[in-house]
Protein backbone atom coordinates (compact mmCIF):
# COMPACT_ATOMS: atom_id res chain seq x y z
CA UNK A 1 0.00 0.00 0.00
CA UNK A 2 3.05 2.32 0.23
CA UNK A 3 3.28 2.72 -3.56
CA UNK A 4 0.18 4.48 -4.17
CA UNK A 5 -0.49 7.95 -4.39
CA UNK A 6 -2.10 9.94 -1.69
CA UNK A 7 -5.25 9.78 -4.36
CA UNK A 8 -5.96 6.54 -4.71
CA UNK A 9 -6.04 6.22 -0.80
CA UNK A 10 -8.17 8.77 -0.72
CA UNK A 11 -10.68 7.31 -2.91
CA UNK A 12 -10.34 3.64 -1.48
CA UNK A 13 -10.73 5.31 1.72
CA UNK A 14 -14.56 7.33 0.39
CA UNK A 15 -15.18 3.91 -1.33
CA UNK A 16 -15.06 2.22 1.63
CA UNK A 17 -18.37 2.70 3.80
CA UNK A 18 -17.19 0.65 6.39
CA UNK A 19 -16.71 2.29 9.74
CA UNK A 20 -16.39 6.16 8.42
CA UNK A 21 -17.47 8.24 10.53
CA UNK A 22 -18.17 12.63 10.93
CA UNK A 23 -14.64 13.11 12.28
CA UNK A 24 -12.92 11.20 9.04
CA UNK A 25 -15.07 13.61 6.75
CA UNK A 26 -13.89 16.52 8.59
CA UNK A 27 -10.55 15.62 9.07
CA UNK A 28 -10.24 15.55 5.06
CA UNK A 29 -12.46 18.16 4.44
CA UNK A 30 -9.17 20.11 6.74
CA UNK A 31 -7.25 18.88 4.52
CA UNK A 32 -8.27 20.02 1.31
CA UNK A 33 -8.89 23.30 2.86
CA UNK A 34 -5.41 23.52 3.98
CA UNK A 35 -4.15 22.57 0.61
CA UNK A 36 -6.29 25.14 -0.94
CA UNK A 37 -5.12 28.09 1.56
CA UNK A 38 -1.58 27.28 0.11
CA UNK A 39 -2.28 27.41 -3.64
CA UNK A 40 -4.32 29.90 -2.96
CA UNK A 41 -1.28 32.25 -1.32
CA UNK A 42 0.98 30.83 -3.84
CA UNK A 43 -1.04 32.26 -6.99
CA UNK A 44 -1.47 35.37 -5.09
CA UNK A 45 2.17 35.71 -5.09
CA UNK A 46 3.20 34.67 -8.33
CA UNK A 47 0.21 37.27 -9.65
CA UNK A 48 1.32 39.71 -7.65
CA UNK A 49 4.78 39.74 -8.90
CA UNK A 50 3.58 39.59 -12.51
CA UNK A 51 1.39 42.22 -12.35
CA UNK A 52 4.11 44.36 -10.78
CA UNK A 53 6.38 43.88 -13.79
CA UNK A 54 3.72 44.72 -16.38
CA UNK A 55 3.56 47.87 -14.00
CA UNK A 56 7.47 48.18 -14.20
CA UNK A 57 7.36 47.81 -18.35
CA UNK A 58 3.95 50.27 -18.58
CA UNK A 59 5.80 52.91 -15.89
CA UNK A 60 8.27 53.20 -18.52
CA UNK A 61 7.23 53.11 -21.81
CA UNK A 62 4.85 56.11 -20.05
CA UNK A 63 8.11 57.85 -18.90
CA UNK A 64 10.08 56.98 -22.78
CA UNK A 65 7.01 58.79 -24.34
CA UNK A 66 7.05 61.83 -21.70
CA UNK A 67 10.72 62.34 -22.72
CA UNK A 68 10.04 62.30 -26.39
């Protein structure tokens, strides 16, 4: 069971009805909201930093057509 992915345990684990209980549906229901906090700050980042070079590259053209 150690070579498969952190999927497929997942889904074996929903599949099987078997002695699940509220706190195993919350505890994975933390999970995935943890997991989507992260992206979620990643992206903002990554955005972020794009859109702050698009600013850089607009700032100047601005400031090459001022001079002209």
């Amino acid at each position: 069971m150690k070579n498969l992915s952190l999927i497929t345990r997942i889904r074996r684990k929903l599949k099987d009805k078997s002695g699940q209980s509220t706190t195993e549906y919350i505890l994975i229901l933390a999970i995935v909201v943890m997991i989507a906090s992260k992206m979620k700050t990643k992206l903002q980042g990554t955005v972020g930093t794009a859109v702050d070079g698009v600013d850089k590259i607009i700032q100047g053209t601005v400031n090459e057509m001022g001079s002209n």
